[in-house]
C-alpha atoms as a PDB file:
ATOM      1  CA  UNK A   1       0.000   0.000   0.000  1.00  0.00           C
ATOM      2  CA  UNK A   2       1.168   3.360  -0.572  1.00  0.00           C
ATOM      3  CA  UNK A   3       1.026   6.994   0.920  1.00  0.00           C
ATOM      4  CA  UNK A   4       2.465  10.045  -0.332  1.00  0.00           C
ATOM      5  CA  UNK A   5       4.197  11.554   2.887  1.00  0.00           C
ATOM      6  CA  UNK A   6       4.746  15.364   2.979  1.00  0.00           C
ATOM      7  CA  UNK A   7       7.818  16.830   4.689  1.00  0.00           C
ATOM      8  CA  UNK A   8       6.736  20.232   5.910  1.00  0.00           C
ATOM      9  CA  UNK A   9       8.428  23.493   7.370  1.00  0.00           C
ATOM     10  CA  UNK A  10       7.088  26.345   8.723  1.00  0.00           C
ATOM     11  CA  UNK A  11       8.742  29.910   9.543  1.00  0.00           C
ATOM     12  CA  UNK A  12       6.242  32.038  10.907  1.00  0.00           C
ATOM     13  CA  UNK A  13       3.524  31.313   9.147  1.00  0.00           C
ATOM     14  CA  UNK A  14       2.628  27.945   7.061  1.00  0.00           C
ATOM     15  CA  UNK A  15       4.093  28.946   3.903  1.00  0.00           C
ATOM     16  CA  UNK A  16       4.392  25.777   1.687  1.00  0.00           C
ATOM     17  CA  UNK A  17       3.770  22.275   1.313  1.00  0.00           C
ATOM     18  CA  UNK A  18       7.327  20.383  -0.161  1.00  0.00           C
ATOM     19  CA  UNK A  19       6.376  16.696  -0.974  1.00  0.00           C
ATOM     20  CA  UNK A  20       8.073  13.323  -1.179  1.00  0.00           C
ATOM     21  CA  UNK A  21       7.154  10.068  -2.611  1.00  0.00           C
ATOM     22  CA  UNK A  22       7.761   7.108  -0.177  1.00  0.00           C
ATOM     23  CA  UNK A  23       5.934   3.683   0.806  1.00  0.00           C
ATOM     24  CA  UNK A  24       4.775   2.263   4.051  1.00  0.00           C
ATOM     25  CA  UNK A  25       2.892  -0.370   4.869  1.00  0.00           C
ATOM     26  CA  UNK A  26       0.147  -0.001   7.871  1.00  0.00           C
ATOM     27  CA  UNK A  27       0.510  -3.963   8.190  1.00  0.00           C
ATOM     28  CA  UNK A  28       3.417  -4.171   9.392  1.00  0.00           C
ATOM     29  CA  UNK A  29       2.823  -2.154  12.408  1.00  0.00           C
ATOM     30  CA  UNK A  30       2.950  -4.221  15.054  1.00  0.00           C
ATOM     31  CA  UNK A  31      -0.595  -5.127  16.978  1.00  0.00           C
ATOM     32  CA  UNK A  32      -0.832  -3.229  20.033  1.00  0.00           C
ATOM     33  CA  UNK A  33      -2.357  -4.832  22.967  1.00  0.00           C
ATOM     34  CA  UNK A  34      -5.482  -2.902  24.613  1.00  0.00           C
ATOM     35  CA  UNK A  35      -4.438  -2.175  27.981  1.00  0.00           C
ATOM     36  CA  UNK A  36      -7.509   0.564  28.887  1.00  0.00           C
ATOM     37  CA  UNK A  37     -10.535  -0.509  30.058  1.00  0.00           C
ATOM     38  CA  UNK A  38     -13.505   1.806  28.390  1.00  0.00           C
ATOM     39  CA  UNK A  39     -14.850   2.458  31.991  1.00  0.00           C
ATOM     40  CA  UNK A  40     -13.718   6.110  32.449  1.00  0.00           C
ATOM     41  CA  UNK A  41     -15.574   9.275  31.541  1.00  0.00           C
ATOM     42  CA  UNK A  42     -13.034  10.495  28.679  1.00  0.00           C
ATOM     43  CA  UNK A  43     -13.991  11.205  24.784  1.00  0.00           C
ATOM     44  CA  UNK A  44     -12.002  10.466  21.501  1.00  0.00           C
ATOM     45  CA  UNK A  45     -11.768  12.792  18.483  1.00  0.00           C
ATOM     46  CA  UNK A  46     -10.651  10.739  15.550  1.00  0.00           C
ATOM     47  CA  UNK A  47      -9.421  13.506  13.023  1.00  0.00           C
ATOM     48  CA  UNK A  48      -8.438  11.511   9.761  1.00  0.00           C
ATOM     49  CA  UNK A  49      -6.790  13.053   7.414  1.00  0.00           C
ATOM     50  CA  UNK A  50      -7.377  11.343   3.465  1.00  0.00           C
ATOM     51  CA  UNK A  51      -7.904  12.023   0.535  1.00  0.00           C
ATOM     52  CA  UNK A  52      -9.920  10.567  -2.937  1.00  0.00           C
ATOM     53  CA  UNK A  53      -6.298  10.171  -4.697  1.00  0.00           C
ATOM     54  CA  UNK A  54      -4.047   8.312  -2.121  1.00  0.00           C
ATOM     55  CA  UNK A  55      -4.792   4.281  -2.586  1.00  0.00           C
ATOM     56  CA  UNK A  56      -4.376   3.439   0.727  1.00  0.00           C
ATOM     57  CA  UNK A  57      -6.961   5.769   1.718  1.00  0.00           C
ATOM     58  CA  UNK A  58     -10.080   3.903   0.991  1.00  0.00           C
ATOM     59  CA  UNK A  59      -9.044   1.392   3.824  1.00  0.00           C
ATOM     60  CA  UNK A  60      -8.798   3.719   6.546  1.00  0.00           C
ATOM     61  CA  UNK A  61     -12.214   5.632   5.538  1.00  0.00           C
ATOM     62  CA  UNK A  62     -13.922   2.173   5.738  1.00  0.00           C
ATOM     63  CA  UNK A  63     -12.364   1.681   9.122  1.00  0.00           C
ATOM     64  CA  UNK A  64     -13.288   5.288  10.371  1.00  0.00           C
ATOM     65  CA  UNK A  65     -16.610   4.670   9.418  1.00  0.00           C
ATOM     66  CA  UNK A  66     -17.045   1.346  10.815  1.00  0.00           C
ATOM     67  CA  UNK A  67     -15.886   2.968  14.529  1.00  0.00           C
ATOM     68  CA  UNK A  68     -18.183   5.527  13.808  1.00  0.00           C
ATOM     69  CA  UNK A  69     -21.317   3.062  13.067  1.00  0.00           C
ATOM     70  CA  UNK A  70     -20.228   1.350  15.888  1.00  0.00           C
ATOM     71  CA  UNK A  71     -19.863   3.965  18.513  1.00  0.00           C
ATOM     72  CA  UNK A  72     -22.929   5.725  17.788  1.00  0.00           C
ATOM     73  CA  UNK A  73     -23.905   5.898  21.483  1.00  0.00           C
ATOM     74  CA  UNK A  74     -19.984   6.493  22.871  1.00  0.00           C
ATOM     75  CA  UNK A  75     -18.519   9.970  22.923  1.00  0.00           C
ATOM     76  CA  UNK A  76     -16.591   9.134  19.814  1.00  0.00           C
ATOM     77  CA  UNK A  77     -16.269  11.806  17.032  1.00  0.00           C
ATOM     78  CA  UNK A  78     -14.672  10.986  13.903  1.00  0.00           C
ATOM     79  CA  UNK A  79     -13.786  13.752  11.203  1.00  0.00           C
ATOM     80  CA  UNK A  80     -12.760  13.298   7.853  1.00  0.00           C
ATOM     81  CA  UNK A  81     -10.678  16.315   6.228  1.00  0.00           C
ATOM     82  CA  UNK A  82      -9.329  15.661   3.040  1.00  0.00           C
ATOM     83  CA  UNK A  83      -6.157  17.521   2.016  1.00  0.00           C
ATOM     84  CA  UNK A  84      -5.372  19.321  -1.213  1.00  0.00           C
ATOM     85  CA  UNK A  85      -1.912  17.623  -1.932  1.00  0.00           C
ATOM     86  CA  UNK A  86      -2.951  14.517  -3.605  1.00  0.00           C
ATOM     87  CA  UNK A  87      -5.103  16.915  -6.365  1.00  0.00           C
ATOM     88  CA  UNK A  88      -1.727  17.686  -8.766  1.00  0.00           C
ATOM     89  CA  UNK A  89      -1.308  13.895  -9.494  1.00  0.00           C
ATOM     90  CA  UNK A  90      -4.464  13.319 -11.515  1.00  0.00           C
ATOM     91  CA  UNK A  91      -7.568  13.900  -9.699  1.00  0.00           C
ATOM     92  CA  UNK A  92      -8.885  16.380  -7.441  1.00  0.00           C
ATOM     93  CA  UNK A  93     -10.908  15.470  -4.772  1.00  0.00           C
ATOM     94  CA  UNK A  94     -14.017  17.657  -4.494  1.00  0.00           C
ATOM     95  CA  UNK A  95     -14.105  17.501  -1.028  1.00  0.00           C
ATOM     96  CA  UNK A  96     -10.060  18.632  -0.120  1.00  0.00           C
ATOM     97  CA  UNK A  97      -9.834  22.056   1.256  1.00  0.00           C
ATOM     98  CA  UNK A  98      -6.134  23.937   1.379  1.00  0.00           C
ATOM     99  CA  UNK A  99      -6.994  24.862   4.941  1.00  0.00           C
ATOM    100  CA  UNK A 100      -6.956  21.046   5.939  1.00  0.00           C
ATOM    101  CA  UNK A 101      -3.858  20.193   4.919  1.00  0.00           C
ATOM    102  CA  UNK A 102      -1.888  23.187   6.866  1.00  0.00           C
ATOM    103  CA  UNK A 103      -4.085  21.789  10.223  1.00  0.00           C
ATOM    104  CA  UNK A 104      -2.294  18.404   9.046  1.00  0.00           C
ATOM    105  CA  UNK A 105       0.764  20.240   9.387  1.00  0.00           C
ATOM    106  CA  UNK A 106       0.501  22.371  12.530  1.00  0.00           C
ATOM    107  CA  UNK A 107       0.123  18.942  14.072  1.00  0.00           C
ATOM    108  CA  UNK A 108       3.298  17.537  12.535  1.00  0.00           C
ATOM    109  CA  UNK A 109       4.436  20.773  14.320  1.00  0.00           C
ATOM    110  CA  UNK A 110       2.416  19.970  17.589  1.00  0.00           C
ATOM    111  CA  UNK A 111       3.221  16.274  17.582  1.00  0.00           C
ATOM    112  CA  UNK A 112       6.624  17.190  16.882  1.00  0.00           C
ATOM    113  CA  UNK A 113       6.754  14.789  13.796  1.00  0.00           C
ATOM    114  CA  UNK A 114       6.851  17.371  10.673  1.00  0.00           C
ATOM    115  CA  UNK A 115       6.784  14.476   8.238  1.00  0.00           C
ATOM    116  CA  UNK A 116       3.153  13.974   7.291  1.00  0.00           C
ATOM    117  CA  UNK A 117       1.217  11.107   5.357  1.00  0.00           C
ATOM    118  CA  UNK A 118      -2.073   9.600   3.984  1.00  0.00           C
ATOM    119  CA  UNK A 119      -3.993   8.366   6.368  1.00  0.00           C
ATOM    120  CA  UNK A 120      -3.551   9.315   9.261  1.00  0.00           C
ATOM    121  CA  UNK A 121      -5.264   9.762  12.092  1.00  0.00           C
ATOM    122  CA  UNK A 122      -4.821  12.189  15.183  1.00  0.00           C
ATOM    123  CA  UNK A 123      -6.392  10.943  18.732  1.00  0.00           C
ATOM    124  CA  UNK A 124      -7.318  13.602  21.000  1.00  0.00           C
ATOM    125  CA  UNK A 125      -4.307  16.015  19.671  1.00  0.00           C
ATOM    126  CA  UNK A 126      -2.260  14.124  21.252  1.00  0.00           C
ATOM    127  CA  UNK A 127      -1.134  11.111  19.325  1.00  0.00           C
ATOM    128  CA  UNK A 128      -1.440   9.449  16.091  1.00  0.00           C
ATOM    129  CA  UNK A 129      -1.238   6.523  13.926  1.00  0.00           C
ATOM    130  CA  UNK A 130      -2.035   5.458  10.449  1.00  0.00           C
ATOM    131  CA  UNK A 131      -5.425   5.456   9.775  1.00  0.00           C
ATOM    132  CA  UNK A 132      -5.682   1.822   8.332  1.00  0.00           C
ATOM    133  CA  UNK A 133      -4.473   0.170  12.003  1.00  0.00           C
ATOM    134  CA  UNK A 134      -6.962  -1.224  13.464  1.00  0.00           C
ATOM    135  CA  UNK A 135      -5.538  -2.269  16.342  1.00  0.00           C
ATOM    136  CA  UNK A 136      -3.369   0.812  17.119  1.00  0.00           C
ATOM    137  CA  UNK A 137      -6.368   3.444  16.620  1.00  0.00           C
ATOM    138  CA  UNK A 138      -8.811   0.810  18.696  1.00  0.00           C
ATOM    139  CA  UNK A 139      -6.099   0.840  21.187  1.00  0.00           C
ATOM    140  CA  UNK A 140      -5.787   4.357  20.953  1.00  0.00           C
ATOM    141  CA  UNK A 141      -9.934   4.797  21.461  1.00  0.00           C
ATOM    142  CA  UNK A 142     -10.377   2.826  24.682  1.00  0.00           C
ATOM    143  CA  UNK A 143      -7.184   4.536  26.080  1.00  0.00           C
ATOM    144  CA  UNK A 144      -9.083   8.007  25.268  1.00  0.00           C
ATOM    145  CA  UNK A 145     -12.171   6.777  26.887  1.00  0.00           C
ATOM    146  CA  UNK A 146     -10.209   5.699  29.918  1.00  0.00           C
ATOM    147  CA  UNK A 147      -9.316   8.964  30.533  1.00  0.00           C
ATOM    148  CA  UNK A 148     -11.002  12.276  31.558  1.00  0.00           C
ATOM    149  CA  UNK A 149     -12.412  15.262  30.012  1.00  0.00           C
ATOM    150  CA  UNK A 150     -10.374  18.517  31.371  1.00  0.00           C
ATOM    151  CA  UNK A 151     -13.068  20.898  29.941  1.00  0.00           C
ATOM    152  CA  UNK A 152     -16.660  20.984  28.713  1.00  0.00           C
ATOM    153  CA  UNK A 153     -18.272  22.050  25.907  1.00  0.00           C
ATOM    154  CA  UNK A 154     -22.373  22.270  25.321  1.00  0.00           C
ATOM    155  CA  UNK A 155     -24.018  23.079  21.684  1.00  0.00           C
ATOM    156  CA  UNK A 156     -27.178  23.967  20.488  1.00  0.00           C
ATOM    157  CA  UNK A 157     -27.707  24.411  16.428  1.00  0.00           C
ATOM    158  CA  UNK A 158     -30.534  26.312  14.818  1.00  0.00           C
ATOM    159  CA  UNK A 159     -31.350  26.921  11.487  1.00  0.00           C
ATOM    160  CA  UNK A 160     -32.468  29.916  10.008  1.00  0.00           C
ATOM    161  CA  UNK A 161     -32.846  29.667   5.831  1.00  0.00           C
ATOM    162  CA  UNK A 162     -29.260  29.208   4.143  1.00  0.00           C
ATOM    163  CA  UNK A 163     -27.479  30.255   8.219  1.00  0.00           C
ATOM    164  CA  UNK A 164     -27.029  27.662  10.954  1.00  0.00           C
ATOM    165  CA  UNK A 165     -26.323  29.468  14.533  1.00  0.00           C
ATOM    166  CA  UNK A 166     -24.084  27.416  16.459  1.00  0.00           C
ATOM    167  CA  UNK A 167     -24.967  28.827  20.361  1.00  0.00           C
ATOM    168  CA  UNK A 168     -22.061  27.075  22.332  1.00  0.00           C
ATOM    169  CA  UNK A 169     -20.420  27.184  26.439  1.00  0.00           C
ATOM    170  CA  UNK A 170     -17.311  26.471  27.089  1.00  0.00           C
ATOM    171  CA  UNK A 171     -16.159  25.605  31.343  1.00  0.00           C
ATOM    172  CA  UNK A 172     -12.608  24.804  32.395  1.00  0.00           C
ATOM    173  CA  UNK A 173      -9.651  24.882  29.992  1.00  0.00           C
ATOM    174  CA  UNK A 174      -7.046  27.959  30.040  1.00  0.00           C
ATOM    175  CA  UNK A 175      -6.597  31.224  28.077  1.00  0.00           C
ATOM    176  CA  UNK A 176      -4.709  29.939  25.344  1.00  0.00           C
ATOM    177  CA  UNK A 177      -7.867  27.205  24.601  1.00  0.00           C
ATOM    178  CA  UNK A 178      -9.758  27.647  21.299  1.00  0.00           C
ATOM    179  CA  UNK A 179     -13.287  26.163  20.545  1.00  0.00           C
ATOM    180  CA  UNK A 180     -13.577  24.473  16.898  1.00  0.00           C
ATOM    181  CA  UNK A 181     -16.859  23.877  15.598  1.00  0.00           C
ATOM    182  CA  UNK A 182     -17.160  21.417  12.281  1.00  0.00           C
ATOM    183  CA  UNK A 183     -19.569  21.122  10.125  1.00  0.00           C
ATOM    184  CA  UNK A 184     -19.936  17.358   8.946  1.00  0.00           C
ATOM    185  CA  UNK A 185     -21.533  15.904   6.363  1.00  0.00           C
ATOM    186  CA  UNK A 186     -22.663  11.967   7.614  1.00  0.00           C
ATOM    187  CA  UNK A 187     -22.000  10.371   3.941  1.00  0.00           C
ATOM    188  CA  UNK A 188     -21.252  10.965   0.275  1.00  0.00           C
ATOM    189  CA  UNK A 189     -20.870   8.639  -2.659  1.00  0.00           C
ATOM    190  CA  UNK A 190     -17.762   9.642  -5.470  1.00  0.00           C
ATOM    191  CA  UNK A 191     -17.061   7.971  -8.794  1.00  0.00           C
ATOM    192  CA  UNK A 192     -13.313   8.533  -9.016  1.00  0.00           C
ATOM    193  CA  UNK A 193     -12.155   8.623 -12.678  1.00  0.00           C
ATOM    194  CA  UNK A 194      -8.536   8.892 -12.841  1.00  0.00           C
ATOM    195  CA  UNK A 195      -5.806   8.771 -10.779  1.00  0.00           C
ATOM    196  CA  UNK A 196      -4.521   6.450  -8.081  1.00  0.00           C
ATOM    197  CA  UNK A 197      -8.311   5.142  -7.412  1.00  0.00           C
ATOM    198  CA  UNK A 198      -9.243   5.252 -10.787  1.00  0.00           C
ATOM    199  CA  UNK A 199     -12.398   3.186 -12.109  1.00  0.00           C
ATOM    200  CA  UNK A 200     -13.518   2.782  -8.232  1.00  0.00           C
ATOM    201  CA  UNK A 201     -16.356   4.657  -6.414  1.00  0.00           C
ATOM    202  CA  UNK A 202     -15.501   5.489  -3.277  1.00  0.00           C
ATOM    203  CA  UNK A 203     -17.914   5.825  -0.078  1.00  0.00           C
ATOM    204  CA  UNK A 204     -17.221   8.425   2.339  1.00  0.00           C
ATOM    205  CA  UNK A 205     -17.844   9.068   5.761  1.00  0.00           C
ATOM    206  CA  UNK A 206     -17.663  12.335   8.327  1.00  0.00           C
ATOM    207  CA  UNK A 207     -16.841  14.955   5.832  1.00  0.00           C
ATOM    208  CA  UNK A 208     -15.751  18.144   7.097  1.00  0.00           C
ATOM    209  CA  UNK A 209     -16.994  20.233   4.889  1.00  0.00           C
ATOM    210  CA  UNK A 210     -16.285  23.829   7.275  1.00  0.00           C
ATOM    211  CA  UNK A 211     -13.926  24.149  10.236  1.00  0.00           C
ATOM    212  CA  UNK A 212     -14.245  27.362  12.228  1.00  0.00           C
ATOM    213  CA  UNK A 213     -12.515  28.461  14.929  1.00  0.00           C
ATOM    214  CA  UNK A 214     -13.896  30.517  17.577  1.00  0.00           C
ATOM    215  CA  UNK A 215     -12.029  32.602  20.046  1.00  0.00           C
ATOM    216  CA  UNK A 216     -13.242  32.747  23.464  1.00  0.00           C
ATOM    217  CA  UNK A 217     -14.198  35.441  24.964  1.00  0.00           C
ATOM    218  CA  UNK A 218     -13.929  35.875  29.190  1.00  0.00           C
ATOM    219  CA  UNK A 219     -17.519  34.581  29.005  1.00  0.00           C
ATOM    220  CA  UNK A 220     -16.663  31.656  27.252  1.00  0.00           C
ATOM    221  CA  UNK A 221     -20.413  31.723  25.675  1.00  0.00           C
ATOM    222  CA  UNK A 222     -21.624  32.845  22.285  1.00  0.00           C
ATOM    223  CA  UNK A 223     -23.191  32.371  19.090  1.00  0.00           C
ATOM    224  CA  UNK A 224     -20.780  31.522  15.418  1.00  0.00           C
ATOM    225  CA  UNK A 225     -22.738  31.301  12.447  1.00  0.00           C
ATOM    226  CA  UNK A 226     -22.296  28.184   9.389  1.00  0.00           C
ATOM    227  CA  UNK A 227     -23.260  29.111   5.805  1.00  0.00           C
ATOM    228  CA  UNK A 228     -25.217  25.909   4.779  1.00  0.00           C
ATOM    229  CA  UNK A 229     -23.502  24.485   1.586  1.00  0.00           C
ATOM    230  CA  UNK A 230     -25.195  23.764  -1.585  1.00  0.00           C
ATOM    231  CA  UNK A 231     -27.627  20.568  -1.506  1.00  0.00           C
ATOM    232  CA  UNK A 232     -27.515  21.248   2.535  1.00  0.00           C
ATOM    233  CA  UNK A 233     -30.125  18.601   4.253  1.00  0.00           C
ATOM    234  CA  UNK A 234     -30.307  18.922   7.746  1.00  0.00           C
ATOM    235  CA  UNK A 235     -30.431  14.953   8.285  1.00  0.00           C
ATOM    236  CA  UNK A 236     -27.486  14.096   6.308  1.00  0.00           C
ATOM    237  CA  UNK A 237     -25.148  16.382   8.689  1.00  0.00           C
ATOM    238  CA  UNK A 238     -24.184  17.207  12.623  1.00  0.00           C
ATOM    239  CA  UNK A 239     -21.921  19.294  14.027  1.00  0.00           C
ATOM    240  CA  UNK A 240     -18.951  18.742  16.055  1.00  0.00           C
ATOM    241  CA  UNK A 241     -17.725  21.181  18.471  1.00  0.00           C
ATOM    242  CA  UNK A 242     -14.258  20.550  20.819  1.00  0.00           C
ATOM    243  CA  UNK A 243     -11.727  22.536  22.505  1.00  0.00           C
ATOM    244  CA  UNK A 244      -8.403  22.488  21.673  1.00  0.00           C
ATOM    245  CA  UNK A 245      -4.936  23.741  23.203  1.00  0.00           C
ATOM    246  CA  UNK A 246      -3.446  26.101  20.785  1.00  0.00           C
ATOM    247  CA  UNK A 247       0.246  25.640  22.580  1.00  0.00           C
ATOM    248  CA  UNK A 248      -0.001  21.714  22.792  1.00  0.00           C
ATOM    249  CA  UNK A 249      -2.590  20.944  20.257  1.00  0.00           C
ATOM    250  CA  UNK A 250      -4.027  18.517  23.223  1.00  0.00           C
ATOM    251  CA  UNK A 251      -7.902  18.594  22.302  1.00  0.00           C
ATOM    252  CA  UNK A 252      -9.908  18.847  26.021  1.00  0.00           C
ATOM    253  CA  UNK A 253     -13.124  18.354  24.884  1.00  0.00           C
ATOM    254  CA  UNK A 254     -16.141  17.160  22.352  1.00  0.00           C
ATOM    255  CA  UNK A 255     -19.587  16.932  22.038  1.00  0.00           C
ATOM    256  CA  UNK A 256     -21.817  16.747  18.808  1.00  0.00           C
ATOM    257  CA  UNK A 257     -25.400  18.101  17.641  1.00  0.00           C
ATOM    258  CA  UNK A 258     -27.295  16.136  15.146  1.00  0.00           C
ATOM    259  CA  UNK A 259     -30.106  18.212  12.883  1.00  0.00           C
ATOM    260  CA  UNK A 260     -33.621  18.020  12.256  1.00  0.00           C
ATOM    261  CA  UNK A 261     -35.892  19.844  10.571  1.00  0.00           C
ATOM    262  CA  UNK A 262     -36.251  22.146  13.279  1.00  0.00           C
ATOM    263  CA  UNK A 263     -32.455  22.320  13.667  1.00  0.00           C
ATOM    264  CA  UNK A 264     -33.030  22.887  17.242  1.00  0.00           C
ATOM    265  CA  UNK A 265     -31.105  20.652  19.067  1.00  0.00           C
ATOM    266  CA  UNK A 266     -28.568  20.834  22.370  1.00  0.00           C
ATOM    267  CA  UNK A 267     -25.668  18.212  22.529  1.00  0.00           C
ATOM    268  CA  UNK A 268     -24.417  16.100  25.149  1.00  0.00           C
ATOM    269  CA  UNK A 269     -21.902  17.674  27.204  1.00  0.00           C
ATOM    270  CA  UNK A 270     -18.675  16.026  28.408  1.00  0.00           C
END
C-alpha cells in the first residue's frame, strides 16, 4: 500500500507544502495490545486526514466509518478532512480544502513529527497513527475513553434559511484554549475517474466540509454562524464542536449536535 508523505516546514507562518514520494505499509505495524478498560468518563476525536487520490486511503475511511457506526452511542467523534496535496497527481478530490492540509501540518508541528502522510489519524491532539491500524487506533480509542475530560463544551444548532447558529459554552480549559466547531456531512458517494483510485467509487464518511474556529471570549459563551452548503439537508449532517490547546494541540473536549428539521437541538456535554 502506498502513501504520499509530505515533509513540511514552517517559519512564521505555514508557507508551503514540499512533498516526497515514499511507501509504508500499515501492516506491518505491530498489533498493540489494549491495555484501557472503556470504563472512564473520557472522549475520543478521531481527526483523519485522506484524501480521494491516495490508494491506501479507501481502507482507513472504511475503518473510520465502521468505529463511527459502531460507537454511535460512545462519545466518539470521527472527522474526515481531506487535504489538497494529492489533487496535482491526476484527480482532485471535491471535497479537499487547502486549509486542511496546513491543520495536518501544525500537528506535525504539535506532535513534533513534521513528516506527514495519507492516512492518518490524530487521537485527542495528542497522538497518532495510520489510519488503516486497526488495532493501534482501537487501542488508541479505549485509552481516550479511559481517561477524563479537562473541559466541557455544550451546543445547540438552529437553522435559520441558508445560516445555521451554532450557540455554544465552554467551562474549564485555560486562556490559550480555542473552541472548533465542524460542520460534517454523515456520507457521500464519489465515482473517481482517474488517478490512483481510478475506475472505483468510493464511499465516504464524516466529511468536514467547514472548520471554524472561535475565540473565546472571558464569558466563554456565544453564538458563530455556518453558511449551509449547496444541496444542505439537515439529516445528512451534525456538528462537532471541541476545545483544543493552541500551545499543545491537546484537544480537552467534544460533544456533537445532530439536525432536524427544526435544527433545534442541544448536545451532550462532556
Amino acid at each position: 500500500m502506498k502513501t504520499l508523505k509530505i515533509l513540511t516546514f514552517c517559519a512564521g507562518a505555514i508557507a508551503s507544502l514540499l512533498v516526497a514520494t515514499s511507501l509504508i505499509d500499515p501492516t506491518t505495524a505491530s498489533p498493540k495490545k489494549d491495555n484501557h478498560p472503556a470504563t472512564g468518563k473520557g472522549f475520543a476525536l478521531l481527526e483523519l486526514f485522506t484524501s480521494e487520490g491516495c490508494s491506501s486511503c479507501p481502507a482507513a475511511d472504511d475503518l473510520l466509518a465502521k468505529i463511527q457506526k459502531e460507537s454511535k452511542d460512545k462519545p466518539v467523534y470521527v472527522l474526515a478532512y481531506h487535504v489538497d496535496y494529492w489533487n496535482r497527481l491526476g484527480w482532485k478530490d471535491v471535497f479537499s480544502n487547502q486549509e486542511f492540509s496546513k491543520r495536518q501540518v501544525a500537528y506535525g508541528q504539535w506532535l513534533n513529527n513534521p513528516q506527514i502522510y495519507t492516512p492518518q489519524v490524530v487521537i485527542n491532539g495528542k497522538a497518532e497513527c495510520v489510519g488503516s491500524d486497526e488495532p493501534a487506533l482501537r487501542n488508541a480509542i479505549s485509552g481516550a475513553l479511559a481517561g477524563t475530560a479537562s473541559a466541557s463544551v455544550t451546543l445547540q444548532v438552529q437553522q435559520d434559511n441558508d445560516k445555521l447558529a451554532v450557540n455554544y459554552q465552554v467551562t474549564g480549559g485555560s486562556a490559550t484554549d480555542r473552541l472548533l466547531i465542524a460542520l460534517v456531512q454523515k456520507s457521500a458517494i464519489s465515482k473517481v475517474a482517474a488517478g490512483e483510485n481510478s475506475g472505483r467509487t468510493l464511499a465516504h464518511a464524516q466529511i468536514v466540509r467547514q472548520l471554524q474556529t472561535v475565540n473565546l471570549n472571558s464569558d466563554k459563551k456565544g453564538t458563530s454562524y455556518i453558511k449551509a452548503p449547496h444541496g444542505f439537508n439537515p439529516q445528512g449532517w451534525e456538528v462537532v464542536g471541541f476545545i483544543q490547546n493552541t500551545t499543545t494541540g491537546e484537544v480537552l473536549s467534544a460533544t456533537r449536535a445532530n439536525l432536524n428539521s427544526n435544527s433545534n437541538l442541544k448536545s451532550n456535554a462532556l
